[in-house]
Protein backbone atom coordinates (compact mmCIF):
# COMPACT_ATOMS: atom_id res chain seq x y z
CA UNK A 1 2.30 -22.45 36.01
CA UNK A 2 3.70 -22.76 39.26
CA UNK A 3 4.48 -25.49 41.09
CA UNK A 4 2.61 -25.78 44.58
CA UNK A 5 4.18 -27.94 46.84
CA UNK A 6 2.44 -29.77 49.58
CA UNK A 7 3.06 -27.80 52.69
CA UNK A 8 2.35 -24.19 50.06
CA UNK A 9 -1.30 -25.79 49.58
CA UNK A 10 -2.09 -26.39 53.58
CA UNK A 11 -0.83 -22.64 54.42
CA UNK A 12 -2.96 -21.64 51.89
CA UNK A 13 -5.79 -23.77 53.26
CA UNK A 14 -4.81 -22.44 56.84
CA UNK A 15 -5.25 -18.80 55.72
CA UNK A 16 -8.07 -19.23 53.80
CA UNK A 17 -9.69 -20.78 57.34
CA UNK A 18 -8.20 -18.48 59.49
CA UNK A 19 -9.89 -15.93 58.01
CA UNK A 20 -12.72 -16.84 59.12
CA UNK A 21 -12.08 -18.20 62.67
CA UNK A 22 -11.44 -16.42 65.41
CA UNK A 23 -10.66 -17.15 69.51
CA UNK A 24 -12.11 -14.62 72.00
CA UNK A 25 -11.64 -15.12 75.99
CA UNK A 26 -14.70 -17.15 76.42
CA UNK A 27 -14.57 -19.10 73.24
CA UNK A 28 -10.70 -19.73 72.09
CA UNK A 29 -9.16 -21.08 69.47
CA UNK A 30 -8.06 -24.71 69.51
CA UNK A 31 -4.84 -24.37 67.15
CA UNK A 32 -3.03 -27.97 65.61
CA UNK A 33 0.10 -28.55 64.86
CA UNK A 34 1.25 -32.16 63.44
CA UNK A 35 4.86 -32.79 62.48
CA UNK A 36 6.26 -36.16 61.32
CA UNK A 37 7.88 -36.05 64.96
CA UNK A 38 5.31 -34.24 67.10
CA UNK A 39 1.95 -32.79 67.64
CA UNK A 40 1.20 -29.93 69.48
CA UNK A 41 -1.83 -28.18 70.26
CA UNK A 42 -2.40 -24.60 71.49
CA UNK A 43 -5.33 -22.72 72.98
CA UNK A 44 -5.31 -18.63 71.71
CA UNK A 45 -6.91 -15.81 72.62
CA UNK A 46 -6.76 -13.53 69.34
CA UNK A 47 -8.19 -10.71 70.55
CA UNK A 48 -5.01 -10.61 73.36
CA UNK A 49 -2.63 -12.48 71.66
CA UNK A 50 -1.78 -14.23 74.07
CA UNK A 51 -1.87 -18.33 74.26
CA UNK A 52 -3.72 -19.56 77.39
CA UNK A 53 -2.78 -23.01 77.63
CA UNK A 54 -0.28 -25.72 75.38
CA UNK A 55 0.42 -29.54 75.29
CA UNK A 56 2.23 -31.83 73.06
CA UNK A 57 3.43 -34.92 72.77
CA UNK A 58 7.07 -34.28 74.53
CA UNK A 59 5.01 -33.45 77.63
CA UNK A 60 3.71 -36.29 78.06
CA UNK A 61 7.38 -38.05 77.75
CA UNK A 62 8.23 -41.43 76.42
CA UNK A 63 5.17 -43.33 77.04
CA UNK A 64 3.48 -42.93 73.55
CA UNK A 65 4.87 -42.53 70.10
CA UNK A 66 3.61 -40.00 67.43
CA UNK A 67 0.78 -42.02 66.96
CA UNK A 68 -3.23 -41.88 67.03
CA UNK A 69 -2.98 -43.42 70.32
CA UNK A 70 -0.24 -40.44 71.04
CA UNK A 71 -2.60 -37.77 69.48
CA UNK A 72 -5.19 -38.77 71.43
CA UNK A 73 -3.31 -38.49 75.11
CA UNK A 74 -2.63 -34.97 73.81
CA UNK A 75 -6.19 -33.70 73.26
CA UNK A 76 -6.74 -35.37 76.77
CA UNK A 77 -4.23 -33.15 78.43
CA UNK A 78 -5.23 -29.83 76.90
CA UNK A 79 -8.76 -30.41 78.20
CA UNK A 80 -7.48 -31.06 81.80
CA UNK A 81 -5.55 -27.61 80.98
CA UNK A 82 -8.60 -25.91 80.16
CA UNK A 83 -10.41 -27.39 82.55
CA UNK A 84 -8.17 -26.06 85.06
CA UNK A 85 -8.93 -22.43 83.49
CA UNK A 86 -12.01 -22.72 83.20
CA UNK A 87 -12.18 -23.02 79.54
CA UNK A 88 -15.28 -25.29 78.29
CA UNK A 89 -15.91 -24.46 74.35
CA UNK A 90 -13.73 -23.79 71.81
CA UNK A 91 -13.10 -22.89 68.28
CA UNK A 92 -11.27 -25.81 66.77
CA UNK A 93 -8.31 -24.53 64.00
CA UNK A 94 -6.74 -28.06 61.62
CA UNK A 95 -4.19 -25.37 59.95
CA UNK A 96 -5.33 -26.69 56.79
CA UNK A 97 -4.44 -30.25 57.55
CA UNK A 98 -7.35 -32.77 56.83
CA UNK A 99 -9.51 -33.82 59.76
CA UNK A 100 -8.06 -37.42 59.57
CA UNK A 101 -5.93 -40.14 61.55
CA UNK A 102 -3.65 -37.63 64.08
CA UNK A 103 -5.94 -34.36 63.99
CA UNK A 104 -9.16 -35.96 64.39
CA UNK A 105 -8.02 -38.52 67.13
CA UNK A 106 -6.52 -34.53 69.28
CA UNK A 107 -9.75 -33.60 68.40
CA UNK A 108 -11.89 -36.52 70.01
CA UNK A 109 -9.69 -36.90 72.94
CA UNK A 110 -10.07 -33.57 73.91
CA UNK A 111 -13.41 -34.20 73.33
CA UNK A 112 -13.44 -36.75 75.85
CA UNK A 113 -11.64 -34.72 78.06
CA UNK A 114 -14.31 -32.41 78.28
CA UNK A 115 -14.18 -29.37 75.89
CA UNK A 116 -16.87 -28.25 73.80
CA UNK A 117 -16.73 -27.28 69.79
């Protein structure tokens, strides 16, 4: 048997999910991305391919550390982005990671910020 390694077992998780999900113009796709450094958040259009609107933590600067509290700032700043295009709901993509800690804190401060999913 194979051995899976951690990070094998979340990109399978992330393509087993993206195959499902899917961002269109009026309803894109929130996509995560959590390092032990960083997290960064995109909003896609698949159907383009293009990427309408990004944050992440080294936007925000120095101020907060890669942190719930950080995480958190983050999904506040993509919804001012989206608000800014218009954007209200969204199709919210974890990659695979669990909705926990980092992800779910993006997730409820962009929340707060605004955007629907």
């Amino acid at each position: 048997m194979k051995k899976q390694t951690r990070e094998k077992m979340r990109l399978h998780r992330k393509a087993r999910v993206r195959a499902k999900i899917s961002g269109t113009a009026s309803c894109p796709r929130l996509a995560v991305f959590r390092s032990l450094k960083n997290i960064s958040v995109q909003v896609i259009d698949d159907q383009a391919g293009h990427t309408l609107a990004a944050a992440s933590l080294r936007e925000i600067g120095g101020k907060v550390a890669n942190t719930i509290a950080g995480a958190e700032e983050v999904g506040k700043l993509i919804a001012s982005k989206c608000a800014a295009l218009k954007i209200e709901d969204v199709v919210f993509d974890r990659a695979g990671y669990r909705y926990h800690g980092r992800v779910k804190a993006l997730a409820e401060g962009a929340r707060s910020g605004g955007l629907l999913f």
